[in-house]
Protein backbone atom coordinates (compact mmCIF):
# COMPACT_ATOMS: atom_id res chain seq x y z
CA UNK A 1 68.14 124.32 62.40
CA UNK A 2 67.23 122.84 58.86
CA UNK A 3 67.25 124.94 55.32
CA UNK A 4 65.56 124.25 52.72
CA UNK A 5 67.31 124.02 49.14
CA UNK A 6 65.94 127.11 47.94
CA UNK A 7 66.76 128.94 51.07
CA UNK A 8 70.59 127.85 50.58
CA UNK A 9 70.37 129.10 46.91
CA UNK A 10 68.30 132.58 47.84
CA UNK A 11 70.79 132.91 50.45
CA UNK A 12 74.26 132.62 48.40
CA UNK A 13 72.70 134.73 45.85
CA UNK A 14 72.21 137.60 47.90
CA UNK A 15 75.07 137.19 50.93
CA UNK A 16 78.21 135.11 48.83
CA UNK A 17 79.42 131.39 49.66
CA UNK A 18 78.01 129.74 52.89
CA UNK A 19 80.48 127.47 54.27
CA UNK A 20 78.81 123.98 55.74
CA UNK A 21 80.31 125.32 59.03
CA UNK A 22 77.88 128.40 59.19
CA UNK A 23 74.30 126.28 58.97
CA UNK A 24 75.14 123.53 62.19
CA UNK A 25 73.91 123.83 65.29
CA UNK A 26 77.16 124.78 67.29
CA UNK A 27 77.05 121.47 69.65
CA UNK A 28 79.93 120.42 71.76
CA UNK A 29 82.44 117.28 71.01
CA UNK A 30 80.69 115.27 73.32
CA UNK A 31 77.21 116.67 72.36
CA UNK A 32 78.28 115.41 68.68
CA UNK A 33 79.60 112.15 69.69
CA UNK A 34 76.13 110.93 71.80
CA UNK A 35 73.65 112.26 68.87
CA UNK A 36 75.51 110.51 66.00
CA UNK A 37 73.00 107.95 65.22
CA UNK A 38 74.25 104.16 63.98
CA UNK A 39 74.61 105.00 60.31
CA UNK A 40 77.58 107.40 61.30
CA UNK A 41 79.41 104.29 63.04
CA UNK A 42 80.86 101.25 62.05
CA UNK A 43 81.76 97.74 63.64
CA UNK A 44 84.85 96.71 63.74
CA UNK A 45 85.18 93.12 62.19
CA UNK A 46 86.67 90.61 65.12
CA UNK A 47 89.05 89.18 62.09
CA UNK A 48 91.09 92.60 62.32
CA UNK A 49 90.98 93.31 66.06
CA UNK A 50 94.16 91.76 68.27
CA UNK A 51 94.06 91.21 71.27
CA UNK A 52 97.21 91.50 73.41
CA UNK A 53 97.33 90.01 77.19
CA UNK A 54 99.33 91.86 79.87
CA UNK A 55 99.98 91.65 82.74
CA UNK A 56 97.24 94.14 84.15
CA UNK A 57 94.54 93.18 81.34
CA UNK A 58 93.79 92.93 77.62
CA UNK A 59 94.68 95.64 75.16
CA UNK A 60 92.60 95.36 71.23
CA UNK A 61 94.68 96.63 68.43
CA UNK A 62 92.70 97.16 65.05
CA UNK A 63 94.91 96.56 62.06
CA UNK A 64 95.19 99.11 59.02
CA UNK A 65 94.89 96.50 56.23
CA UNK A 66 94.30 99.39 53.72
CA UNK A 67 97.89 100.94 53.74
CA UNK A 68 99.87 98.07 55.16
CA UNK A 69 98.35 94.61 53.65
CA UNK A 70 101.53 92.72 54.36
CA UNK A 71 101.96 93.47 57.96
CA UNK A 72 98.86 93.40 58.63
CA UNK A 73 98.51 90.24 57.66
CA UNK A 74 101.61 88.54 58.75
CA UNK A 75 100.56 89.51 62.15
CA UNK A 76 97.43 87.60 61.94
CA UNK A 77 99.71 84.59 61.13
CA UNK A 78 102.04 85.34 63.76
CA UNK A 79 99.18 85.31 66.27
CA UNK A 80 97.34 82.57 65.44
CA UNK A 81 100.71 80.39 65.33
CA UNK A 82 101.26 81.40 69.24
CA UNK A 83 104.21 83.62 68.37
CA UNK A 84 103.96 85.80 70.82
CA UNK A 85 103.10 83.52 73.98
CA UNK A 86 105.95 83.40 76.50
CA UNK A 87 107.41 86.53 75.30
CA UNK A 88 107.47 90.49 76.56
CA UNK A 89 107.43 93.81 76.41
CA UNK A 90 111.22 94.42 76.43
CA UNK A 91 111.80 97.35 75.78
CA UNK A 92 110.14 100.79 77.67
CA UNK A 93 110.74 104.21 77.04
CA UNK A 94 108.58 106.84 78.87
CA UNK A 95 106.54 109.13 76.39
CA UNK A 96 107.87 106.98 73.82
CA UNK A 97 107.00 103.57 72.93
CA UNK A 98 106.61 99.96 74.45
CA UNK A 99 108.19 97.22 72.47
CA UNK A 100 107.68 93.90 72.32
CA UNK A 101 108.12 90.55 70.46
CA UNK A 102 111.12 88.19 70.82
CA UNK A 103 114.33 90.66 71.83
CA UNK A 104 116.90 87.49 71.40
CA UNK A 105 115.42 87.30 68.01
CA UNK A 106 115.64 83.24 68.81
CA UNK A 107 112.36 81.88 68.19
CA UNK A 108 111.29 80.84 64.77
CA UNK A 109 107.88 81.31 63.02
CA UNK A 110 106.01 78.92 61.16
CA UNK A 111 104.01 80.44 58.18
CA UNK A 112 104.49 83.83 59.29
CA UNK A 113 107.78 85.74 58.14
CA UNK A 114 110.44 87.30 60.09
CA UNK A 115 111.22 90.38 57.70
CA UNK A 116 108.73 91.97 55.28
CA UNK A 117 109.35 94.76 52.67
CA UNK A 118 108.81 97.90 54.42
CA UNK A 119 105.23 99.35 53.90
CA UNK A 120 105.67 102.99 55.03
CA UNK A 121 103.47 104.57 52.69
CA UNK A 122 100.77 102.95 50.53
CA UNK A 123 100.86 104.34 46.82
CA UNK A 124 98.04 104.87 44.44
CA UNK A 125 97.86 105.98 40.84
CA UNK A 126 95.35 108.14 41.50
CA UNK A 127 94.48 110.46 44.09
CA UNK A 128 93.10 108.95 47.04
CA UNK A 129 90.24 111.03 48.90
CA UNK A 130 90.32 111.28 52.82
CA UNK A 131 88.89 113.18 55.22
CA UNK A 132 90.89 116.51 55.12
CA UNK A 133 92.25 118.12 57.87
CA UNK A 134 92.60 121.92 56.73
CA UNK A 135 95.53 123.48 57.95
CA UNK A 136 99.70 123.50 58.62
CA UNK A 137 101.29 120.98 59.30
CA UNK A 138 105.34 120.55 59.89
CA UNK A 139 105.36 116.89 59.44
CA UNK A 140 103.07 116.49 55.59
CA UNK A 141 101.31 118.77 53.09
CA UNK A 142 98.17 117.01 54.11
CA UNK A 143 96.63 115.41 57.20
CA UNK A 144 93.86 113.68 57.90
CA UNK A 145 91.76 110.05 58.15
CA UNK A 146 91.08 106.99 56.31
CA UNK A 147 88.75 104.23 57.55
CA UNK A 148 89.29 105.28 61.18
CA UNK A 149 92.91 106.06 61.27
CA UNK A 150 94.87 109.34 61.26
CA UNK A 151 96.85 109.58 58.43
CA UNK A 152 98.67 111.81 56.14
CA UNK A 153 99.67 112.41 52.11
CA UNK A 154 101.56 113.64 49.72
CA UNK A 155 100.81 117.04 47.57
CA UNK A 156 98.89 114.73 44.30
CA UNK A 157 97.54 112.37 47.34
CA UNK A 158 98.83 109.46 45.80
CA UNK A 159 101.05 108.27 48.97
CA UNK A 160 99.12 107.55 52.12
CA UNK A 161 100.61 106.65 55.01
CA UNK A 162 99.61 106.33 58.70
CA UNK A 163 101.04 108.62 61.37
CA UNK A 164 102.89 108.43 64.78
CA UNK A 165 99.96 109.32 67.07
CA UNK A 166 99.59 108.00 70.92
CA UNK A 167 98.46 104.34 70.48
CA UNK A 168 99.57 103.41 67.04
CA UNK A 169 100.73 100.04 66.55
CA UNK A 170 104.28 99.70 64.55
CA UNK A 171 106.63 97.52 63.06
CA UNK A 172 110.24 98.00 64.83
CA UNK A 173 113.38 97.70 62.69
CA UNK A 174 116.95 97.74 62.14
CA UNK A 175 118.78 99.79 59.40
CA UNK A 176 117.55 97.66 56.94
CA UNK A 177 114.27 99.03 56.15
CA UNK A 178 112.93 95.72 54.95
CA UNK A 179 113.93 94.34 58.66
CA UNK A 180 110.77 94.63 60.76
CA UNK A 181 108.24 91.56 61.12
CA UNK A 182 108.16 90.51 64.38
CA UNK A 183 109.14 93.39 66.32
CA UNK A 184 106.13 95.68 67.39
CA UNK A 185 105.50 98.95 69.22
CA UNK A 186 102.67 100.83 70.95
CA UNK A 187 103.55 104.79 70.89
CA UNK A 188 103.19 106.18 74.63
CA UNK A 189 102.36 109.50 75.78
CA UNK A 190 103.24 112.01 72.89
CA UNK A 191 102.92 112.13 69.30
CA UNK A 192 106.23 111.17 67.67
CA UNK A 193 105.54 112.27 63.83
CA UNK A 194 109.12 112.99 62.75
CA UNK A 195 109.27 108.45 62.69
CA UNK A 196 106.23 109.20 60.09
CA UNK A 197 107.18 107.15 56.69
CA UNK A 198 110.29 105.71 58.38
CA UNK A 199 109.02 103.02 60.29
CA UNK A 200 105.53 100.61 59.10
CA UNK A 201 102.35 101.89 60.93
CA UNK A 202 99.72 99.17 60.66
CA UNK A 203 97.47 99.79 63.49
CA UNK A 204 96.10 101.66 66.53
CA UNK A 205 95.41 100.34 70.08
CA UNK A 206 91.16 100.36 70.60
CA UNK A 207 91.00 99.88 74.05
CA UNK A 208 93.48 99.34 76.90
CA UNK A 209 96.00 101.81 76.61
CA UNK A 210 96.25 101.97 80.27
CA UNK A 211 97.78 98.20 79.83
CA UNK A 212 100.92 100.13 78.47
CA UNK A 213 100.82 102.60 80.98
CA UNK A 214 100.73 100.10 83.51
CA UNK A 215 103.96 97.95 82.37
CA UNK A 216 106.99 98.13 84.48
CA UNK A 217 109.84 100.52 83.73
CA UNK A 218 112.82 98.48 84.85
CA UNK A 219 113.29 94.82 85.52
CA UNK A 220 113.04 93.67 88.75
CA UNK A 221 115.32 90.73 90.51
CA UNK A 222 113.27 87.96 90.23
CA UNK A 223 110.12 88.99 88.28
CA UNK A 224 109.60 88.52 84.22
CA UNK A 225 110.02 91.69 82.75
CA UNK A 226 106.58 92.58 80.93
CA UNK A 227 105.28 89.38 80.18
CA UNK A 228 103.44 88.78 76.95
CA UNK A 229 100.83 86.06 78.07
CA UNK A 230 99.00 85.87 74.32
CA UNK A 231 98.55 88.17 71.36
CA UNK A 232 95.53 86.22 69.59
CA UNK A 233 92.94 87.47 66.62
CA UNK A 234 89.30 87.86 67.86
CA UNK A 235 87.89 85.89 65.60
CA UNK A 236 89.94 83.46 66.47
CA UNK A 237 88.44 83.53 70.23
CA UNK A 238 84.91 84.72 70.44
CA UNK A 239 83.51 81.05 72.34
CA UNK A 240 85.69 83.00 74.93
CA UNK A 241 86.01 86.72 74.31
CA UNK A 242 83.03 88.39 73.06
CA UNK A 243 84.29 91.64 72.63
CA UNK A 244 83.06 93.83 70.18
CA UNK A 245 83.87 97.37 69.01
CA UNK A 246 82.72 100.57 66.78
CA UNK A 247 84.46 103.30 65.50
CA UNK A 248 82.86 106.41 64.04
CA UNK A 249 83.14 106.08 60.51
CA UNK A 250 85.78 109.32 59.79
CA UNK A 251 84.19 110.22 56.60
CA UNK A 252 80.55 110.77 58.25
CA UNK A 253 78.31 113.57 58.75
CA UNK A 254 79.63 113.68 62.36
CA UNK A 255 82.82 113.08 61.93
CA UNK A 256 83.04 115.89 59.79
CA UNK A 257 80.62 117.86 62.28
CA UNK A 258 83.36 117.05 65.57
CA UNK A 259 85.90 117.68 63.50
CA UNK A 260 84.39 121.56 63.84
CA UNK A 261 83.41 121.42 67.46
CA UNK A 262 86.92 120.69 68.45
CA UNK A 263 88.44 123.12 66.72
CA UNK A 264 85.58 125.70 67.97
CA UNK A 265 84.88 125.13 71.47
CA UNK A 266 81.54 126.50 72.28
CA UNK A 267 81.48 125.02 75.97
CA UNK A 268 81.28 127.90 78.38
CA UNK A 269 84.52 127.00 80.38
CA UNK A 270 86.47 128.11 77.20
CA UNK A 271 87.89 131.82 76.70
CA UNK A 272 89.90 130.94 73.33
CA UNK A 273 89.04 129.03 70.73
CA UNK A 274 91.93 128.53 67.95
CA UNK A 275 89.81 127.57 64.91
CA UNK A 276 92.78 124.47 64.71
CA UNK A 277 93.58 120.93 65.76
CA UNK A 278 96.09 118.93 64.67
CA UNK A 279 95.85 115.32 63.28
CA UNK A 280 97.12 113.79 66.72
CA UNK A 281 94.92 115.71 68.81
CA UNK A 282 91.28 114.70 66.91
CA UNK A 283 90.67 111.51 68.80
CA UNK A 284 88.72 108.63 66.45
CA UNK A 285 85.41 108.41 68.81
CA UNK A 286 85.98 104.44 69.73
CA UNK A 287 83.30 102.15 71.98
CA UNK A 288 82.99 98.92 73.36
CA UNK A 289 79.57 97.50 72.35
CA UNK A 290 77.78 96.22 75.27
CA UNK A 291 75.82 93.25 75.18
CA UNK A 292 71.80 93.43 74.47
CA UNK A 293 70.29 92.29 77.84
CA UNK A 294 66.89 90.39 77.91
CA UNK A 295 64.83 89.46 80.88
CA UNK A 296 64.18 86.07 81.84
């Protein structure tokens, strides 16, 4: 249903504020998701896309180089020098994480770093906007998402950082906060906020989550434990991998728009709907794009 300008005015003269909310066509998530139209979307650029091979199949990571430059880019390095061939997933804790990278902490880099200052938040002198999330939350005073990722602030909005939800990609450490640059881990399972501005988040698994579902839980006598086979950038690769991606843009018209239909289920199965989501539960609508065919 459209409204005119003057209808809008007329009708917050005579009835009081009209919330955005109130003139939408209740749709569903998914209804919202297959009518966004390509202006609401945008492609993910192959430069910041990883890709990580395991045993079962590929996983692609997009990097956050908006609130974690350094990492972000060190990992580049760290791929494209082979770092990570010949290495594993070491470390597996169910509904946790999935850790990987060199565990004797042996093997030495060439124009990537082994430590980096710790990025857990990114600061800015002046408030910087995202798409709010309106609502409690026990972890931040505000939550919501920045260029695709979920993320959270302080009260003046001048710290950013991203949060612990499923599939983020991390920077492990040791006490030293200014440890972590080799180290990574994929969050598993649950949400595990109360790491939020402790640890470097720099990232978020696209596709293949069910890689890291997949890995084994204990070593077994005569296998390699989680083998890492590559982690490579896909620019780096696409004579070989032609992969390509697109994320709903979070500050679009239907981002904003599913943001509502999830917290107001309007699907006839439902009996409640709580008027609430959290951060960690408002999935980033993420596709593979699938090559143009042509008849020949």
């Amino acid at each position: 249903m459209k409204f005119s300008l003057l209808t809008v005015c007329v009708a917050a003269l005579l009835t009081g504020p009209i919330h955005a909310a109130d003139n939408v066509e209740k749709r569903s998530a998914a209804e919202t998701i297959e009518t966004a139209d390509e202006s609401q979307w945008r492609i993910v650029q192959p430069n910041n896309v990883l890709k990580l091979t395991l045993p079962t199949g590929a996983a692609y990571i997009e990097l956050n180089d908006g609130l974690a430059p350094l990492h972000a880019k060190n990992m580049r390095l760290l791929a494209q020098e082979g770092f990570y061939q010949g290495l594993s997933i070491y470390r597996f804790v169910e509904g946790f994480v999935a850790q990987g990278g060199d565990a004797n902490e042996t093997k030495s880099v060439k124009k990537a770093k082994k430590a980096l200052p710790a990025e857990f938040y990114f600061k800015t002198d002046t408030p910087l906007a995202i798409t709010e999330l309106k609502g409690p939350d026990g972890y931040a005073v505000k939550t919501g998402f920045l260029n695709g990722f979920a993320v959270a602030q302080n009260e003046s909005q001048t710290q950013t950082w991203q949060v612990h939800c499923p599939g983020i990609f991390a920077m492990a450490r040791d006490n030293d906060i200014n440890s972590g640059g080799t180290e990574f881990y994929v969050t598993i399972g649950n949400a595990q906020r109360y790491l939020d501005r402790n640890i470097t988040v720099f990232g978020r698994v696209l596709e293949g989550m069910e890689h890291f579902n997949q890995l084994m839980r204990k070593p077994i006598e005569g296998a390699v434990f989680n083998p890492i086979t590559d982690m490579q950038v896909l620019a780096d690769i696409t004579d070989i991998d032609t992969s390509q991606f697109k994320v709903m843009k979070t500050d679009s018209t239907a981002f904003k728009q599913l943001i509502d239909a999830r917290k107001n289920r309007v699907e006839d199965w439902f009996v409640e709907s709580p008027h609430y989501i959290d951060v960690c539960a408002m999935s980033i609508p993420t596709e593979r794009i699938m090559p143009s065919s042509s008849n020949t």
